[in-house]
Protein backbone atom coordinates (compact mmCIF):
# COMPACT_ATOMS: atom_id res chain seq x y z
CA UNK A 1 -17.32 294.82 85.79
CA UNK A 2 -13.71 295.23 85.86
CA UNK A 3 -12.09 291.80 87.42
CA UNK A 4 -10.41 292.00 91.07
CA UNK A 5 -7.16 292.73 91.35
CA UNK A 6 -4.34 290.00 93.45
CA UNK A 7 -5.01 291.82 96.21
CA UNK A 8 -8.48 292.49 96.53
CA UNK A 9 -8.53 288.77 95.99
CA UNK A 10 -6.13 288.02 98.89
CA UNK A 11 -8.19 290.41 100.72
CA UNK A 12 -11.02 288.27 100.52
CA UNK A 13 -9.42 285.26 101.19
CA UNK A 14 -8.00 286.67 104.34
CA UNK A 15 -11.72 287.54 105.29
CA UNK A 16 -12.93 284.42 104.92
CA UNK A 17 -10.06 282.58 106.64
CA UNK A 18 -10.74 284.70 109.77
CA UNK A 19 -14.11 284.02 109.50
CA UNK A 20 -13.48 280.45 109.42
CA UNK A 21 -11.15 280.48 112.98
CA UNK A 22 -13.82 283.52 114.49
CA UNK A 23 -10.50 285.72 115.09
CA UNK A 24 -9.95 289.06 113.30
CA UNK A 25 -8.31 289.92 110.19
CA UNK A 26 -5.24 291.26 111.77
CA UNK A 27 -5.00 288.44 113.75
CA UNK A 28 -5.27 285.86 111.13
CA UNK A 29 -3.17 287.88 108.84
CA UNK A 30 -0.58 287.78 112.14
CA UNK A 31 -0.85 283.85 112.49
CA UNK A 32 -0.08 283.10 108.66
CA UNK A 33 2.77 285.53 108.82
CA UNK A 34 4.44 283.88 111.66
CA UNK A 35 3.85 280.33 109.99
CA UNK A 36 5.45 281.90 106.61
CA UNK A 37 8.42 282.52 108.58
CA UNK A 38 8.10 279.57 109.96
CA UNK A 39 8.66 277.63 107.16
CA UNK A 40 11.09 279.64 105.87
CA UNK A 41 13.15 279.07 108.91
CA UNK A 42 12.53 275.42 108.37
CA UNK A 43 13.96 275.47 104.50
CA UNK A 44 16.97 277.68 105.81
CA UNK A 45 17.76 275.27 108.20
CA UNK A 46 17.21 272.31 105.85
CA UNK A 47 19.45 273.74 103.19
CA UNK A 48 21.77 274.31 105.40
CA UNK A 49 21.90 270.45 106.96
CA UNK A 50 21.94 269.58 103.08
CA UNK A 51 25.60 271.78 102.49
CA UNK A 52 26.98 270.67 105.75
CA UNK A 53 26.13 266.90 104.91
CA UNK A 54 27.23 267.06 101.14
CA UNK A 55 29.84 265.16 99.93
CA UNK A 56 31.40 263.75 96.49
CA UNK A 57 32.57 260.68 97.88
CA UNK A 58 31.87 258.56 101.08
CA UNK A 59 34.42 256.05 103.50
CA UNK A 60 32.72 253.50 104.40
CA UNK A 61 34.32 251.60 107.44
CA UNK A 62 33.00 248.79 109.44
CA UNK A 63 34.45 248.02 112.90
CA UNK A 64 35.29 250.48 115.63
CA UNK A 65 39.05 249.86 115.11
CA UNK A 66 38.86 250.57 111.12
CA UNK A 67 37.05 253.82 112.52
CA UNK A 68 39.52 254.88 115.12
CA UNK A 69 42.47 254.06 112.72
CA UNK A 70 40.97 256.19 110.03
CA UNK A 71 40.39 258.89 112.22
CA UNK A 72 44.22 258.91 113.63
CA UNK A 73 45.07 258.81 109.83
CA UNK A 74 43.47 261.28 109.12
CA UNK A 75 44.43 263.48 111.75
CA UNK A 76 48.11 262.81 111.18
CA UNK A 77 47.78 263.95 107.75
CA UNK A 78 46.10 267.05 108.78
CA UNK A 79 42.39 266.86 107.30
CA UNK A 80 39.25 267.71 109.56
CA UNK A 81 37.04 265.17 111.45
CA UNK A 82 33.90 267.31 111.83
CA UNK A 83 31.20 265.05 113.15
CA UNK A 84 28.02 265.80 111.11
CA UNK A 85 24.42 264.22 111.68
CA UNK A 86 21.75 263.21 109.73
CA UNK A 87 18.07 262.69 110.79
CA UNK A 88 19.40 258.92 110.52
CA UNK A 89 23.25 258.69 110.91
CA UNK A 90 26.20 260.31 111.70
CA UNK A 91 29.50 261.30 109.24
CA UNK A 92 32.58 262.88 109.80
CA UNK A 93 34.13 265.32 107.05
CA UNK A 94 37.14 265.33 105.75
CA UNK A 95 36.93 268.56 103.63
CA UNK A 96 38.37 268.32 100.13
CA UNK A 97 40.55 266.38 99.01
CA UNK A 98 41.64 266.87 95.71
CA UNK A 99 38.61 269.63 94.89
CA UNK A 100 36.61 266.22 96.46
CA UNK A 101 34.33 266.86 99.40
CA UNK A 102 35.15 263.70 101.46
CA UNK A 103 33.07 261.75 104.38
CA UNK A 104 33.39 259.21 106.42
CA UNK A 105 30.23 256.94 107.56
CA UNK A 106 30.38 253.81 109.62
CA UNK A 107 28.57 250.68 108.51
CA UNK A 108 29.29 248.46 112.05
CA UNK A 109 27.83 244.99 112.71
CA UNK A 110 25.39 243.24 110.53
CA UNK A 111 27.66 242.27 107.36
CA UNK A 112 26.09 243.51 104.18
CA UNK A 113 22.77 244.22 105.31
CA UNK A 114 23.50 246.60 107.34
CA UNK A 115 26.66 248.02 104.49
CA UNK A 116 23.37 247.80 102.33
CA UNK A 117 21.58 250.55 104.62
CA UNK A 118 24.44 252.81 105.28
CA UNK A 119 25.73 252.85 101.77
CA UNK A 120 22.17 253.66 100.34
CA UNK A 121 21.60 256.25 103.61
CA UNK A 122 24.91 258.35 102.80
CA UNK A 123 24.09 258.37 99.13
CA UNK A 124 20.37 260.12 99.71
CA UNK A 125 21.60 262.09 102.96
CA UNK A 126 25.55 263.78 101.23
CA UNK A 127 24.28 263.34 97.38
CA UNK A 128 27.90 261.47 97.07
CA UNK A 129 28.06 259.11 93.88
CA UNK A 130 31.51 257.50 94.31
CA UNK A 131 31.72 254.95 97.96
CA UNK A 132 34.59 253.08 98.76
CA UNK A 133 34.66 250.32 101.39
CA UNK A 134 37.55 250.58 103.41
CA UNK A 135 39.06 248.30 106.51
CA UNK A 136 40.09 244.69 107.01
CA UNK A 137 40.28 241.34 105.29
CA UNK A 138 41.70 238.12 105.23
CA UNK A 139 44.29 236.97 102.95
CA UNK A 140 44.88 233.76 100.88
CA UNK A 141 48.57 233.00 101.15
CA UNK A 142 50.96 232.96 103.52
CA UNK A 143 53.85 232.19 101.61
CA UNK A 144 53.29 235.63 99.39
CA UNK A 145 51.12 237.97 101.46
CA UNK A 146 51.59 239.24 105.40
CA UNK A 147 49.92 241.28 107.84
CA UNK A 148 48.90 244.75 106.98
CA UNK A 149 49.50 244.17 103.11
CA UNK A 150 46.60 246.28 101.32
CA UNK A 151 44.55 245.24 98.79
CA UNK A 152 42.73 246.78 96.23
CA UNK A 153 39.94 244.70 95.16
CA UNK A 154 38.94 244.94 91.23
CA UNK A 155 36.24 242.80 91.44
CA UNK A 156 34.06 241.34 93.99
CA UNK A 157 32.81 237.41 94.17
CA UNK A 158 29.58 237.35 95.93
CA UNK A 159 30.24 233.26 96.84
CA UNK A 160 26.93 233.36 99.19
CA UNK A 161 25.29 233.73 95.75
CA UNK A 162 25.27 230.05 95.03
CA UNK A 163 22.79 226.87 93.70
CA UNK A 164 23.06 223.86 95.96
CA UNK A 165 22.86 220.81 93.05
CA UNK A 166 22.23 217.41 93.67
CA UNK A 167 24.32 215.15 91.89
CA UNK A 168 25.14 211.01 92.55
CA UNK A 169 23.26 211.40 96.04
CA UNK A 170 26.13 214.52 97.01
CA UNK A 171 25.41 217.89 97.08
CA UNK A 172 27.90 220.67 95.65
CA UNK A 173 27.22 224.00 95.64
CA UNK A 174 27.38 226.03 92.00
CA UNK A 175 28.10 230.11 91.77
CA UNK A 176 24.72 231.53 91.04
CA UNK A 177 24.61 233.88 87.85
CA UNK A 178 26.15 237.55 87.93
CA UNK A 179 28.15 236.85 90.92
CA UNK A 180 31.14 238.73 89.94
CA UNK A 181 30.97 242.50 89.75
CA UNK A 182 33.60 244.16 89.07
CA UNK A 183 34.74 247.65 90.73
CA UNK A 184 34.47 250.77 88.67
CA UNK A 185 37.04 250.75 86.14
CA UNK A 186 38.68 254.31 86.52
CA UNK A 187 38.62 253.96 90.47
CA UNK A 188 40.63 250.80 89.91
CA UNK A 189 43.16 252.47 87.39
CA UNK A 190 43.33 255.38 89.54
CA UNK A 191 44.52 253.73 93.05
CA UNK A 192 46.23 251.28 91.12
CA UNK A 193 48.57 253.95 89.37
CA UNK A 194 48.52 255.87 92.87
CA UNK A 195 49.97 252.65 94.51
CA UNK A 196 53.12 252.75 91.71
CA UNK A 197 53.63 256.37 92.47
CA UNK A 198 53.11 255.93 96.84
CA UNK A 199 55.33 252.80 96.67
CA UNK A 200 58.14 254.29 94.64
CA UNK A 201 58.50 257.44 96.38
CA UNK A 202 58.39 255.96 99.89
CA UNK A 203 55.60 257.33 100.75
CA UNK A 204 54.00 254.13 102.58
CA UNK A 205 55.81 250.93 104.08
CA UNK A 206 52.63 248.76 102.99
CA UNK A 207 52.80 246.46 100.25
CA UNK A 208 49.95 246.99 98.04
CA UNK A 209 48.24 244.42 95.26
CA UNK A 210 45.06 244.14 93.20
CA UNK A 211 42.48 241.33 92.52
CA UNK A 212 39.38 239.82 93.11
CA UNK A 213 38.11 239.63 96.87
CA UNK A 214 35.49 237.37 97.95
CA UNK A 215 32.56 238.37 100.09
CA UNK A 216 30.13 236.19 101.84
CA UNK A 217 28.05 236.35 105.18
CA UNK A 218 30.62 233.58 106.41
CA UNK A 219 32.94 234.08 109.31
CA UNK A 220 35.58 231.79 108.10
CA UNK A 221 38.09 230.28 110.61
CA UNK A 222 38.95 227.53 108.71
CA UNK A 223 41.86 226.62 106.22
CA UNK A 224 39.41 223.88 104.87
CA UNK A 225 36.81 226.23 103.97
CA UNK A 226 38.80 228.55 102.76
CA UNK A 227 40.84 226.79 100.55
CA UNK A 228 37.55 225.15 99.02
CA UNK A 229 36.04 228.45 98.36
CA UNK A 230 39.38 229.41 96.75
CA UNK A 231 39.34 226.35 94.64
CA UNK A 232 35.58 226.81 93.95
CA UNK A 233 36.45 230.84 92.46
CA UNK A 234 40.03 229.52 90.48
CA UNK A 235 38.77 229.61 87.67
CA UNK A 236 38.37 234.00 88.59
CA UNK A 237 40.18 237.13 86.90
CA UNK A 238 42.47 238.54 87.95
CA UNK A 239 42.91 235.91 90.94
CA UNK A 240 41.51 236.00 94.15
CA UNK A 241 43.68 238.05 96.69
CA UNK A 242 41.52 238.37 99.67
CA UNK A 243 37.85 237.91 101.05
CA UNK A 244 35.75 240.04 103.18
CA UNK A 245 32.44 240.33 104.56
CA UNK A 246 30.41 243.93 103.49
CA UNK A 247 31.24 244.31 100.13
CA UNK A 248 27.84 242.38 98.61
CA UNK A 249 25.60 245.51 100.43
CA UNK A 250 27.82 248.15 99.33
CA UNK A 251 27.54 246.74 95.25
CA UNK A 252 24.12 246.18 95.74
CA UNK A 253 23.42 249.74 96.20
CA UNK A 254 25.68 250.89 93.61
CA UNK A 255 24.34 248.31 90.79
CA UNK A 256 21.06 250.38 91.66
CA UNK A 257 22.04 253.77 91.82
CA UNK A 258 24.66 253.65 89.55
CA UNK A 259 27.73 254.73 91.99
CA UNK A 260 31.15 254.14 91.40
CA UNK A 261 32.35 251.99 93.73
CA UNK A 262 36.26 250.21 94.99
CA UNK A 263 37.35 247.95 97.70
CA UNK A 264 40.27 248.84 99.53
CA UNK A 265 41.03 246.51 102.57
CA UNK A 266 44.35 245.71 104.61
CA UNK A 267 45.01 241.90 105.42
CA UNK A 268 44.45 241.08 109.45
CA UNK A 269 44.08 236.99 109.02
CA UNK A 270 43.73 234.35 106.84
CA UNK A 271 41.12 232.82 107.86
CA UNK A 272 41.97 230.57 110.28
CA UNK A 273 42.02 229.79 113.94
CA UNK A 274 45.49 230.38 114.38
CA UNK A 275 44.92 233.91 113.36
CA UNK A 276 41.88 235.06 114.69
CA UNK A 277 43.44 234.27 117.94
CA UNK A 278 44.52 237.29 120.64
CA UNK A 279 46.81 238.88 118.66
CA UNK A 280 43.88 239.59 116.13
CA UNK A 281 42.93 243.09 117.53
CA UNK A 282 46.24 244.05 116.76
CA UNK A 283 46.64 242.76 113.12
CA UNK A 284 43.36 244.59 113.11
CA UNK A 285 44.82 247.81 113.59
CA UNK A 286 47.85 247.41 111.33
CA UNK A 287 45.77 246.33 108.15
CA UNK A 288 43.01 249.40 108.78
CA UNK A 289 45.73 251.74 109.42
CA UNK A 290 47.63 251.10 106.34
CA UNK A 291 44.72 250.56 104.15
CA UNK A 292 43.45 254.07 105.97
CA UNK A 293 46.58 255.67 104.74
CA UNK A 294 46.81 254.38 101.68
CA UNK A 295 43.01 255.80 100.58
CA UNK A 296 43.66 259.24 101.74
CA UNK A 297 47.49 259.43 100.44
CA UNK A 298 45.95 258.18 96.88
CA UNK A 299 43.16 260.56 97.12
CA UNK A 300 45.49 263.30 97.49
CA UNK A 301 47.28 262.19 94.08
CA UNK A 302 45.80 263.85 90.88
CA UNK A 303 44.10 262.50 88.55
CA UNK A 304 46.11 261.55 85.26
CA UNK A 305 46.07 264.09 83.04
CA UNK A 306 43.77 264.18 80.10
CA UNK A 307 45.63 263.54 76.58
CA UNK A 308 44.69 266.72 74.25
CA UNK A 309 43.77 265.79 70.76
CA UNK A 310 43.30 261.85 70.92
């Protein structure tokens, strides 16, 4: 007995699946056709979400001023801010940048847990494998830094990361193990060389320096504090420039999913009550913007050129 061919098989299949729902064959065979286009609708419109979301490499900003600021940046330089939504949160594209598909997400409130989400949220929703953490910070000296310098942070101290010892009857706290990470090391050589080339040819008014930032859960308005964390992290290279509050979320995710990864924040305060006072909001604006133009300016710089034969 010769064995049934595919389609005297799916012939019988048919039959018994309109059995099973007591409907005809045509009308069964109608039903599954409309679900089969169905789901292909479904996959078209899923693939398409997927190339409207992608993206090589993801802004991360915090506060509704380093948003607004990057968005009149970007503006001014002429690139796209085409809002695009995820199931779970909302971008805005850039386009490319240097053959770079570029996004924007915003990590708001919440310090690094909530960095820790959105960084790990962009990375599964636009596929992008290089994040940089853009906005404000505070700096550590008057005397050398001002409002609005940028900074590009090399390394990261994660000072919440700490062991509380007992020693004499006084406590002191200790930095825990692995607590500095250091940004990826051709990002760093990258915005550090673009910084050389900006600076010299005019391009922005912002002074622009490199080190290590610190990053806590701490919102410091206090010299005392401040200073003791700076004396506590001396001992750091290259030096500590700055501190901020997201970056622990943002390497967290990276660590894990192996991202490249750079800080790039302007200075608004230094961490004290004389200047977190009303004039804040405005320092605010000046160290986003500048750090804002200094990202996409850099960006827009290629990439050293690769030696031949070395």
């Amino acid at each position: 007995m010769p064995a049934p061919t595919l389609h005297e098989i799916n012939e019988r299949r048919l039959d018994a699946e309109a059995r099973r729902r007591g409907a005809t064959v045509d009308e069964t065979r109608e039903l599954i056709l409309q679900r089969g286009l169905a789901y292909e609708e479904q996959e078209r419109a899923r693939k398409q979400r997927e190339q409207e979301l992608a993206a090589d490499l993801i802004l991360l900003t915090t506060g509704m001023t380093e948003f607004r600021e990057l968005r009149a940046t970007a503006q001014t330089l002429q690139y796209p801010f085409t809002p695009r939504r995820s199931a779970v949160q909302e971008y805005h594209h850039l386009g490319l940048i240097n053959k770079n598909a570029v996004a924007t997400a915003r990590v708001g409130s919440m310090g690094a847990f909530n960095a820790l989400f959105t960084s790990l949220q962009a990375h599964v929703d636009t596929g992008a494998t290089t994040l940089i953490l853009i906005g404000t910070a505070f700096g550590v000296d008057r005397s050398t830094q001002r409002i609005g310098d940028v900074l590009i942070g090399r390394s990261v101290q994660l000072y919440d990361r700490c062991r509380a010892i007992e020693n004499d009857g006084e406590c002191r706290l200790e930095p825990g193990d692995n607590t500095l990470v250091h940004a990826s090391d051709d990002k760093t050589q990258r915005f550090e060389r673009a910084a050389k080339l900006l600076t010299d040819a005019g391009e922005i008014a912002s002074r622009v320096s490199s080190g290590a930032l610190l990053s806590g859960s701490v919102l410091i308005e206090s010299v005392r504090y401040r200073d003791d964390l700076l004396a506590r992290f001396s001992h750091v290279e290259p030096r500590v420039v700055g501190g901020e509050m997201e970056a622990d979320g943002v390497v967290a995710v990276c660590a894990r999913q192996r991202l490249n990864w750079i800080l790039i924040k302007g200075v608004c305060d230094f961490a004290d009550a004389s200047s977190r006072g009303a004039p804040l909001e405005q320092a605010r604006s000046i160290a986003a913007r500048n750090a804002a133009e200094f990202v996409l300016r850099a960006l827009a710089i290629s990439p050293r050129p690769e030696r031949r034969g070395v």
